[in-house]
Protein backbone atom coordinates (compact mmCIF):
# COMPACT_ATOMS: atom_id res chain seq x y z
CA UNK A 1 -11.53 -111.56 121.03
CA UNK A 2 -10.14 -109.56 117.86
CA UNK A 3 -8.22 -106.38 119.15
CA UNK A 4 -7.11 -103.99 116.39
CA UNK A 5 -3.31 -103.34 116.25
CA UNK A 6 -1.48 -100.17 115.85
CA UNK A 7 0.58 -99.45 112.88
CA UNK A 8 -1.24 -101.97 111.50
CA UNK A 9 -3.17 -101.84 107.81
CA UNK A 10 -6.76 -103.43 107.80
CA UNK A 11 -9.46 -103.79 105.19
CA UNK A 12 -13.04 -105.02 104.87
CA UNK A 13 -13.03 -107.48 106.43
CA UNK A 14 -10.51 -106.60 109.09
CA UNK A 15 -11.38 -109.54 111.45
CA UNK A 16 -8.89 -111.65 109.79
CA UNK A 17 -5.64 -109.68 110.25
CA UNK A 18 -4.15 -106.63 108.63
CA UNK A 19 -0.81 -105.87 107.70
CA UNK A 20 2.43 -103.72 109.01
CA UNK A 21 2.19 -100.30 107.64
CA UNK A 22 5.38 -99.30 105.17
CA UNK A 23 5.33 -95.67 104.03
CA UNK A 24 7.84 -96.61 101.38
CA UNK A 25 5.79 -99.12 99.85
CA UNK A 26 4.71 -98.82 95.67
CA UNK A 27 2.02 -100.19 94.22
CA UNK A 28 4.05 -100.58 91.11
CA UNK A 29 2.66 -101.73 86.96
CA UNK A 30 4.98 -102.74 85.00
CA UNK A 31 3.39 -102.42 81.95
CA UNK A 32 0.86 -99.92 81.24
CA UNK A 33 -0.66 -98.56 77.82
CA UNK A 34 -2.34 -95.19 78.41
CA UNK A 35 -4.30 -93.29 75.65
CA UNK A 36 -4.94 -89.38 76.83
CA UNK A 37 -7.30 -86.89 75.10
CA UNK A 38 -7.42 -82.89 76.02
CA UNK A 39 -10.25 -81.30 75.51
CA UNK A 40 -11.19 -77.70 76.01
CA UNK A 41 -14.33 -76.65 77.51
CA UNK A 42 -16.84 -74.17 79.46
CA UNK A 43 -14.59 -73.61 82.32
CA UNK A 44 -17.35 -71.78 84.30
CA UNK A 45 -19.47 -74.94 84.05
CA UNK A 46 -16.21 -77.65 84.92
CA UNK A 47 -15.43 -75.02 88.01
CA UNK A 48 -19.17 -76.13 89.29
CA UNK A 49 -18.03 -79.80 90.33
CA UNK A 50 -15.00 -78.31 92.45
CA UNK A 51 -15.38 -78.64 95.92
CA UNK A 52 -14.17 -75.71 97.93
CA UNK A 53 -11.07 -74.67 98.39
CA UNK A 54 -10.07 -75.86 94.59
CA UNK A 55 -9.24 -73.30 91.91
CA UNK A 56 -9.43 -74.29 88.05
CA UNK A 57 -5.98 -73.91 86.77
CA UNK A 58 -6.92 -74.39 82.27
CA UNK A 59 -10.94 -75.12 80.73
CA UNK A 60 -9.53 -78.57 80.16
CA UNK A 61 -10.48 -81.75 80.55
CA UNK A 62 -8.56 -84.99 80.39
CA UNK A 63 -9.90 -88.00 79.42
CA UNK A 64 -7.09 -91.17 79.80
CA UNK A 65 -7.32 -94.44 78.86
CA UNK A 66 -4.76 -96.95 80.66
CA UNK A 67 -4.23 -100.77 80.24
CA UNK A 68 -2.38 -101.38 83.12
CA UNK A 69 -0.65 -105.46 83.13
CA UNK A 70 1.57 -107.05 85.30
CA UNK A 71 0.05 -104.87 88.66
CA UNK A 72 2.35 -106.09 91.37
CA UNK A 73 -0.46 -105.54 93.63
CA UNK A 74 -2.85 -108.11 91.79
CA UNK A 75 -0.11 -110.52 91.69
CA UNK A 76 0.81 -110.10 88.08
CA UNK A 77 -2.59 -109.34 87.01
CA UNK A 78 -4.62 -106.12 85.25
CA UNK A 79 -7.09 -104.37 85.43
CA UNK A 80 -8.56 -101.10 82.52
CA UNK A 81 -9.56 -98.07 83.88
CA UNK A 82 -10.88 -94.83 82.38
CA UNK A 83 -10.19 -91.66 84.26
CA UNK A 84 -11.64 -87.85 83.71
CA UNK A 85 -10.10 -85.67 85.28
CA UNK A 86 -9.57 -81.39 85.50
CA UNK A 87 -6.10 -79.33 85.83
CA UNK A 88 -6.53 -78.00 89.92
CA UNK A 89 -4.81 -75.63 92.27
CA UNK A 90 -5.31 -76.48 96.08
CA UNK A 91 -5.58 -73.50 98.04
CA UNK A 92 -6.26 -74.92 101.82
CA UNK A 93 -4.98 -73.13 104.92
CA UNK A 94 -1.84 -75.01 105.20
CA UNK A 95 -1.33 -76.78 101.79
CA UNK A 96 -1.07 -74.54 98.29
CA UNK A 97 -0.07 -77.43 95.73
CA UNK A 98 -0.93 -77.87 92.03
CA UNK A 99 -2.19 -81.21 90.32
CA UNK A 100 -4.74 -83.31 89.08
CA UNK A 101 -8.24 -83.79 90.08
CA UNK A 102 -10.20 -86.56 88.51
CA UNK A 103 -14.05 -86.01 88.64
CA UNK A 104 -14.84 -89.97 88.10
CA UNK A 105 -12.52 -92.77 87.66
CA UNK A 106 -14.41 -96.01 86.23
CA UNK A 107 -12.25 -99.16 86.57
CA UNK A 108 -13.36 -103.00 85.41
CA UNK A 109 -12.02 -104.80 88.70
CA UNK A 110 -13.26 -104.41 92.28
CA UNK A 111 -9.65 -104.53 94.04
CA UNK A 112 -8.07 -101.68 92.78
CA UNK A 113 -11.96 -99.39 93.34
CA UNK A 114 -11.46 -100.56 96.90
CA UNK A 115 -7.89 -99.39 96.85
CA UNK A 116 -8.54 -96.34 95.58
CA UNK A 117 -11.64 -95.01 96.84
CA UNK A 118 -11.88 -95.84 100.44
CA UNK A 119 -8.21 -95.32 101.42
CA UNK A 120 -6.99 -92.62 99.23
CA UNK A 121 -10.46 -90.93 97.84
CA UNK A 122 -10.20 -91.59 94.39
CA UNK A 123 -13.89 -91.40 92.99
CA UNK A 124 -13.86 -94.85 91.14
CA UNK A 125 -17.07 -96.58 90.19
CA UNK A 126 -17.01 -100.14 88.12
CA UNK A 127 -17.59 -100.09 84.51
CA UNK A 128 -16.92 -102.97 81.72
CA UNK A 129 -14.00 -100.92 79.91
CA UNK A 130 -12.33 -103.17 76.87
CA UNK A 131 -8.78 -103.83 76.12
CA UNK A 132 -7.13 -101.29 73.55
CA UNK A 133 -7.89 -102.15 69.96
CA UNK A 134 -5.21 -101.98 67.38
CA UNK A 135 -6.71 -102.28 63.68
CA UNK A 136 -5.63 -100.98 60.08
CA UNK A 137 -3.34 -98.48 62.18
CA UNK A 138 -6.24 -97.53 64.43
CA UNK A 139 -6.82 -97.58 68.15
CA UNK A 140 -10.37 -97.88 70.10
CA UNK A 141 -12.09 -98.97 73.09
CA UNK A 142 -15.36 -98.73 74.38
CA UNK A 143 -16.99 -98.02 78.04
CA UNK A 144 -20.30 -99.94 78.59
CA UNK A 145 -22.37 -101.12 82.14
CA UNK A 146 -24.95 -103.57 81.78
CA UNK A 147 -24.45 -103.88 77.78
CA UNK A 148 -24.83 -100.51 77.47
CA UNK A 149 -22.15 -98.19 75.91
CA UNK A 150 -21.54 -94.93 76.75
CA UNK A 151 -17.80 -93.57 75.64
CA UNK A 152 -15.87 -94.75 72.76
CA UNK A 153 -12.67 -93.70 72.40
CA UNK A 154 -10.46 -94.04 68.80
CA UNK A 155 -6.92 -92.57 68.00
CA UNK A 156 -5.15 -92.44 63.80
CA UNK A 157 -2.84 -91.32 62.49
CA UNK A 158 -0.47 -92.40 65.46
CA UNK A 159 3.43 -91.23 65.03
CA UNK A 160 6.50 -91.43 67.12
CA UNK A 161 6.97 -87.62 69.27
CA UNK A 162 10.12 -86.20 68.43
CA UNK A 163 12.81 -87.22 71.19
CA UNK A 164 13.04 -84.02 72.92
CA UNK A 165 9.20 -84.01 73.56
CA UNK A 166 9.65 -87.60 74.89
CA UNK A 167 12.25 -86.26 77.00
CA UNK A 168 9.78 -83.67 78.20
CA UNK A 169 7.85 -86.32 78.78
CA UNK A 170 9.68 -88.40 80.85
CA UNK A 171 10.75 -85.72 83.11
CA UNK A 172 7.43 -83.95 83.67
CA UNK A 173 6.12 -87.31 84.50
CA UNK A 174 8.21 -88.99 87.31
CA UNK A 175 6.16 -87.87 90.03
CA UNK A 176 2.75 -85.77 89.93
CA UNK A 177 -0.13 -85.00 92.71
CA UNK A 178 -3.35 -86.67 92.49
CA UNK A 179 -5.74 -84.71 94.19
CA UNK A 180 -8.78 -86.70 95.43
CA UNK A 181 -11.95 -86.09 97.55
CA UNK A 182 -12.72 -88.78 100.32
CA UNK A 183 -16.19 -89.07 101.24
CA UNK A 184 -17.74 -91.19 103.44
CA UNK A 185 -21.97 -90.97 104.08
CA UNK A 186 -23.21 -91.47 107.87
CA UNK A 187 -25.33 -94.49 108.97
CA UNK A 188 -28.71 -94.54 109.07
CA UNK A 189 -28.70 -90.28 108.21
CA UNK A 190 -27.63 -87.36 105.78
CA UNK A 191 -24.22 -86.10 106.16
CA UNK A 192 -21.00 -87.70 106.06
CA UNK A 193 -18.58 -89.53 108.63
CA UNK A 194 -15.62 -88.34 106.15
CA UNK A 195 -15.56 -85.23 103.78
CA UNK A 196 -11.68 -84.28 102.92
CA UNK A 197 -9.39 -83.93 100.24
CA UNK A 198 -6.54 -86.46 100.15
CA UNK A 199 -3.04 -85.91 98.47
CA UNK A 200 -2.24 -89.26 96.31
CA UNK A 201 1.45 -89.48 94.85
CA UNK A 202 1.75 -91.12 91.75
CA UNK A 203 4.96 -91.07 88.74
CA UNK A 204 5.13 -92.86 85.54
CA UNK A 205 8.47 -94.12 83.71
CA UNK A 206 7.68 -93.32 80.32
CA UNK A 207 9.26 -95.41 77.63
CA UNK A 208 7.62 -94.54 74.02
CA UNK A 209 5.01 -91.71 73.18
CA UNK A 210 3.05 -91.55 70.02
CA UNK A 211 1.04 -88.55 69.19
CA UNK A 212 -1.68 -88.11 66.85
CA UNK A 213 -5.31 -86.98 66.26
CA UNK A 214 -8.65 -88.79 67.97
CA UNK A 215 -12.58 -88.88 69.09
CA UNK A 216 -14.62 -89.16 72.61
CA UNK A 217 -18.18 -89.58 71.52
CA UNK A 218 -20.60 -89.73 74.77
CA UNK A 219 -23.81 -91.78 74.72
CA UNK A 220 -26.27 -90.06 77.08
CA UNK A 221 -27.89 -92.63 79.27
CA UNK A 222 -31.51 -93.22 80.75
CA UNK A 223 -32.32 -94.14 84.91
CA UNK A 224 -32.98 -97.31 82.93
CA UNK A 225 -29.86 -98.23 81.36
CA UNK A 226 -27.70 -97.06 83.91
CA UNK A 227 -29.60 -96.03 87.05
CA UNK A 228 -26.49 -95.18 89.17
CA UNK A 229 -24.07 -93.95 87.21
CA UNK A 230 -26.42 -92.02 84.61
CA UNK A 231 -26.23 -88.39 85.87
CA UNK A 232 -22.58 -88.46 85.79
CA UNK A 233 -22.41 -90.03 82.08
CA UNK A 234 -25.23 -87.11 81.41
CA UNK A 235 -22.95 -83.89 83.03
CA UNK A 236 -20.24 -85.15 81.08
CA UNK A 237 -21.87 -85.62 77.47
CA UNK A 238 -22.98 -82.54 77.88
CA UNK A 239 -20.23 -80.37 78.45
CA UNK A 240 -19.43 -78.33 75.26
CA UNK A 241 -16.15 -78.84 73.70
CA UNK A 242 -14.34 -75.88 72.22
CA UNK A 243 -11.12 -77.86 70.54
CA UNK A 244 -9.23 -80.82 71.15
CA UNK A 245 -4.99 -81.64 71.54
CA UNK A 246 -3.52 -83.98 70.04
CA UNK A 247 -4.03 -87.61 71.21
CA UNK A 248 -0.87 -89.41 73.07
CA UNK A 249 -0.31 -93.01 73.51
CA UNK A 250 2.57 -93.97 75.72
CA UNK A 251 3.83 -97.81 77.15
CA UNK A 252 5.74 -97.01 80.22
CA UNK A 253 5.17 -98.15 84.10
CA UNK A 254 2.97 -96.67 86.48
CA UNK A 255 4.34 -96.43 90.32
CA UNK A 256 1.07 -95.22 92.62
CA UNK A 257 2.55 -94.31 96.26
CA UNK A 258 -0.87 -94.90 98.49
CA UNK A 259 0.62 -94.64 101.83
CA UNK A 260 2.95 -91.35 101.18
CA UNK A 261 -0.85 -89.91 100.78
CA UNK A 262 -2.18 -87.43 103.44
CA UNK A 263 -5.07 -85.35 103.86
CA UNK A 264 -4.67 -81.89 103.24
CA UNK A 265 -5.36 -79.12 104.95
């Protein structure tokens, strides 16, 4: 008969073994290519899909692009991903730490969802996301399900940062809090099994930064062409934008720390 072990990892399905449990251990990409946008918006109206206990830190919302190659994880594979996410301060009755809070995280590749979601609450769905295009000096992608597109992202005008902004950079970015929401829905009944947020450690060695000016154009979808994912596509397309940063593309690593995660408090 199968007998679950202590201090012992499992996933679905766990009948077959797990493995030890190593706080220490990195999920580690060695090469990733990450395109970021900053937009500013309504922040009465990005406060509504806070859960409680979060505090809007800036009306902004981030929009990043990564192609991430050479995941140690996936055995020297990749994966896209396209991440939205809002500036956060967690105010809970023993934790008061700053980060990141991503509202939706669509990825093209069901390992790293699993990853993600389950075991550290990041809120990633599947999408078909396309690898970074580089043409007459600009860069785009495009975000579709089913054949149908609904973000396209483009970047010009792309130029070297000046090295003491890199350096900026590459400090600010060695470590950094993900901020996620776990939830898991009961059997059979409304309500959830699992409704907490969950602390996710993550850094980035960054090696080269380019800054320079860009577009997000949203394509509201139908029940039709996207039955599931449609009312999130829908809040986000219709969020009014108020200005836009400039648009950064950096080539670094990415080092995610899964099991130095916790739930907060």
């Amino acid at each position: 008969m199968f007998k679950f072990e202590k201090n012992m990892i499992y996933h679905m399905p766990s009948f077959f073994g797990g493995y030890e449990f190593d706080p220490d251990m990195e999920a580690r990409v060695n090469d990733a290519v990450s395109l970021t946008f900053t937009q500013i918006t309504d922040g009465d109206r990005l406060a509504d899909y806070l859960p409680e206990g979060f505090e809007l830190l800036r009306p902004e919302l981030t929009i990043t692009y990564c192609q991430l190659r050479d995941v140690e994880f996936m055995s020297g594979g990749g994966y896209n991903l396209v991440q939205i996410s809002v500036p956060v301060r967690f105010n809970g009755k023993r934790d008061k730490l700053e980060g990141s809070f991503p509202l939706v995280i669509w990825e093209n590749n069901t390992r790293p969802i699993i990853g993600g979601r389950e075991e550290s609450g990041q809120p990633k769905i599947f999408a078909d996301i396309q690898d970074l295009h580089k043409f007459q000096g600009k860069y785009f992608t495009n975000v579709s399900y089913d054949g149908n597109t609904f973000l396209h992202l483009d970047m010009t005008g792309a130029q070297p940062v000046d090295e003491s902004v890199l350096r900026q950079m590459q400090a600010g970015s060695t470590s950094y809090n993900m901020i996620g929401w776990r939830y898991i829905p009961k059997v059979g009944e409304p309500g959830a099994e699992l409704s907490q947020p969950v602390l996710y450690p993550q850094g980035m060695e960054v090696k080269a930064a380019q800054a320079g000016a860009g577009t997000v154009e949203w394509t509201r979808m139908t029940p039709e062409q996207n039955l599931s994912q449609y009312h999130i596509i829908n809040a986000l397309a219709d969020l009014p934008i108020k200005g836009m940063g400039p648009v950064l593309i950096t080539n670094g690593a990415i080092i995610m720390k899964p099991f130095a995660g916790r739930v907060l408090e």
